[in-house]
C-alpha atoms as a PDB file:
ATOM      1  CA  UNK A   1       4.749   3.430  -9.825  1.00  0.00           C
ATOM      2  CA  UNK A   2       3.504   0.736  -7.295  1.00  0.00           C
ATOM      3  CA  UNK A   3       2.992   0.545  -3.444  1.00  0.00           C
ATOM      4  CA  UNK A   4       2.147  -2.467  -1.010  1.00  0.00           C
ATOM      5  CA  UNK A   5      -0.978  -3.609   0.547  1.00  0.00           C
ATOM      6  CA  UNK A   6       1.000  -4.115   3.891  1.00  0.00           C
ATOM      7  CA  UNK A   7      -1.218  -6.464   4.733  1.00  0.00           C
ATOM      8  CA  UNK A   8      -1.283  -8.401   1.841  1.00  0.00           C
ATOM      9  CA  UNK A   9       2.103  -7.456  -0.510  1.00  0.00           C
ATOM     10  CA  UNK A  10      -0.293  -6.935  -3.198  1.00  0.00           C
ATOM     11  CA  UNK A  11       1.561  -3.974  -5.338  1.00  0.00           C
ATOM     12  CA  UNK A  12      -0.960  -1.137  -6.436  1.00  0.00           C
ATOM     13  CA  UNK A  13      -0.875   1.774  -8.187  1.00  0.00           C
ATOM     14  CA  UNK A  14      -0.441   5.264  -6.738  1.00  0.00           C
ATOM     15  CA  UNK A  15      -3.349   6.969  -9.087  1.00  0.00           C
ATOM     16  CA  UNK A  16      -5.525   3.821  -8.088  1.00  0.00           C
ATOM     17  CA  UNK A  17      -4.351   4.542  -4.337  1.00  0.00           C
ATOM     18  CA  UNK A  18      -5.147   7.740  -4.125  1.00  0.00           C
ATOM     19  CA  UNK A  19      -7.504   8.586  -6.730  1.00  0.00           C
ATOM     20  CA  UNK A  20     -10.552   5.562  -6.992  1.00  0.00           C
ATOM     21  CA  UNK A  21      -9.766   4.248  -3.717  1.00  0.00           C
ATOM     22  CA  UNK A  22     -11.130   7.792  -2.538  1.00  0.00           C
ATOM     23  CA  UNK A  23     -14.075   7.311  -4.218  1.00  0.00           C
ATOM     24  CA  UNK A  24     -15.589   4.019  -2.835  1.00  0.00           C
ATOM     25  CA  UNK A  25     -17.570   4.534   0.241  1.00  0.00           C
ATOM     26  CA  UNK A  26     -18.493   0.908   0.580  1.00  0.00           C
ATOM     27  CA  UNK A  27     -14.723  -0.699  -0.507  1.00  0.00           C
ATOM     28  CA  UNK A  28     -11.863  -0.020   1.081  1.00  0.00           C
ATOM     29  CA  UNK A  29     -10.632   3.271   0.870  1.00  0.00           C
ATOM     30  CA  UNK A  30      -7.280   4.858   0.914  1.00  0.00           C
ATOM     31  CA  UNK A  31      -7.157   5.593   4.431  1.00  0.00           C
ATOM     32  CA  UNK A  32      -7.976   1.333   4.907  1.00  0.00           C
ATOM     33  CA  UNK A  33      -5.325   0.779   2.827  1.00  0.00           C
ATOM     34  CA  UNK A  34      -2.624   2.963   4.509  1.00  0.00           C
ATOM     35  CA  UNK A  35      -3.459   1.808   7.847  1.00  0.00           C
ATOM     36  CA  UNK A  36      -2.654  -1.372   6.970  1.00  0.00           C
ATOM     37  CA  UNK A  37      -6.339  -2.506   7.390  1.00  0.00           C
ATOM     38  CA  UNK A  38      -6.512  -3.691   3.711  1.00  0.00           C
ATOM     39  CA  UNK A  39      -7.225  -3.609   0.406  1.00  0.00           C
ATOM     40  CA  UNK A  40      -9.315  -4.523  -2.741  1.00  0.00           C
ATOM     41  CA  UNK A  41      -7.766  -7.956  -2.864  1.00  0.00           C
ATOM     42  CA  UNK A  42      -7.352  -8.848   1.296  1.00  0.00           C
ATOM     43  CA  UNK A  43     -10.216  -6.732   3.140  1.00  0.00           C
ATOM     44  CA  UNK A  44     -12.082  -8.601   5.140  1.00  0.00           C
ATOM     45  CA  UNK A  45     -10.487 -11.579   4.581  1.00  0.00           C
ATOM     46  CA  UNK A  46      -7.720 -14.257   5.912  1.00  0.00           C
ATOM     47  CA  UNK A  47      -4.498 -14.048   4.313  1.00  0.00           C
ATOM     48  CA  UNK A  48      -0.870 -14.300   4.106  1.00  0.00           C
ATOM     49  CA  UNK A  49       1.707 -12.120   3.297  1.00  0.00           C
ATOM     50  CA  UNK A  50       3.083 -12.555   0.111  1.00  0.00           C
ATOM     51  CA  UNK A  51       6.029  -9.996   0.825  1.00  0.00           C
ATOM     52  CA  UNK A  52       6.203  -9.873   4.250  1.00  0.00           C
ATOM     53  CA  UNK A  53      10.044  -8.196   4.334  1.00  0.00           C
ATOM     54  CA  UNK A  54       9.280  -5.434   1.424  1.00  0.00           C
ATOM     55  CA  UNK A  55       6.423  -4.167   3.513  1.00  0.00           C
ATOM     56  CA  UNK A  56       8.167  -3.810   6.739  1.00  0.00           C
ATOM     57  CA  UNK A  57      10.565  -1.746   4.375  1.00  0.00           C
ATOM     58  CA  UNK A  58       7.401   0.180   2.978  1.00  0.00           C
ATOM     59  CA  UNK A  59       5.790   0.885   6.690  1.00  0.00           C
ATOM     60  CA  UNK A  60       9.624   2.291   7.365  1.00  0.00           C
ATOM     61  CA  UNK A  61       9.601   4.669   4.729  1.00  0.00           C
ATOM     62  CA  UNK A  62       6.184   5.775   5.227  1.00  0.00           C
ATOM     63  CA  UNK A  63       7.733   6.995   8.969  1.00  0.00           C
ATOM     64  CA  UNK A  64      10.462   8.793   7.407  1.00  0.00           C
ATOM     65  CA  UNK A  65       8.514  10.259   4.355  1.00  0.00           C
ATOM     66  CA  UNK A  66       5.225  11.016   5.807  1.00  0.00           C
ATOM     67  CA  UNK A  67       2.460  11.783   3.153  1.00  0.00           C
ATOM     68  CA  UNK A  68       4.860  12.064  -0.027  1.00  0.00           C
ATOM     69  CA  UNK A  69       3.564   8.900  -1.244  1.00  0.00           C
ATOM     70  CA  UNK A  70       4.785   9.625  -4.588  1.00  0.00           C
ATOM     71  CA  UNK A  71       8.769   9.620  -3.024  1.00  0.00           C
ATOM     72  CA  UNK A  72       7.058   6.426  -1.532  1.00  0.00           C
ATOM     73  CA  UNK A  73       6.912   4.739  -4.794  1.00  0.00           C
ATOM     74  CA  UNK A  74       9.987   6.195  -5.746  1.00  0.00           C
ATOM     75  CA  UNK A  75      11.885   4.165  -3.136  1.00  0.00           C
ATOM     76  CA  UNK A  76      10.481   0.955  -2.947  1.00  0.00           C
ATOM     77  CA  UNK A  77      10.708   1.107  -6.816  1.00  0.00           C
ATOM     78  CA  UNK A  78      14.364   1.853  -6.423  1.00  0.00           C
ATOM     79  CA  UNK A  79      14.859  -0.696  -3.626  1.00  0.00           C
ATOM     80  CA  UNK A  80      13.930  -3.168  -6.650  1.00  0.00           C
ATOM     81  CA  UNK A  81      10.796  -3.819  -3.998  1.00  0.00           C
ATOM     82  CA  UNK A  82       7.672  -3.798  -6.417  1.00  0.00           C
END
């Protein structure tokens, strides 16, 4: 199941999210990505939004659902969103 780059609308994968962004202490890591500062495809760099409503959606959910960034997933994949 996929998430946003909120920054981007880049979809990623939750393993890749959470698992081998962790790992990279000179890439953008998880906690980049989830603060909305970035992430493999957009840090560092100019961009646009390629799905600028679906991530307001995402940063919504994240409020309500906290860390459970599987039930994350879940939602935006039921929402038809990624």
């Amino acid at each position: 199941m996929d998430i946003l780059c909120v920054r981007c609308g880049e979809p990623f994968d939750v393993y890749h999210v959470e698992q081998d962004m962790a790992k990279w202490p000179e890439r953008p890591n998880k906690e980049d990505f989830y603060t909305g500062r970035g992430c493999d495809c957009c840090y560092g760099k100019e961009v646009e939004n390629i799905a600028p409503e679906a991530c307001e959606i995402q940063r919504a959910l994240r409020d309500v659902l906290g860390d459970d960034v599987d039930g994350l997933a879940a939602e935006m994949e039921d929402l038809g969103l990624v």
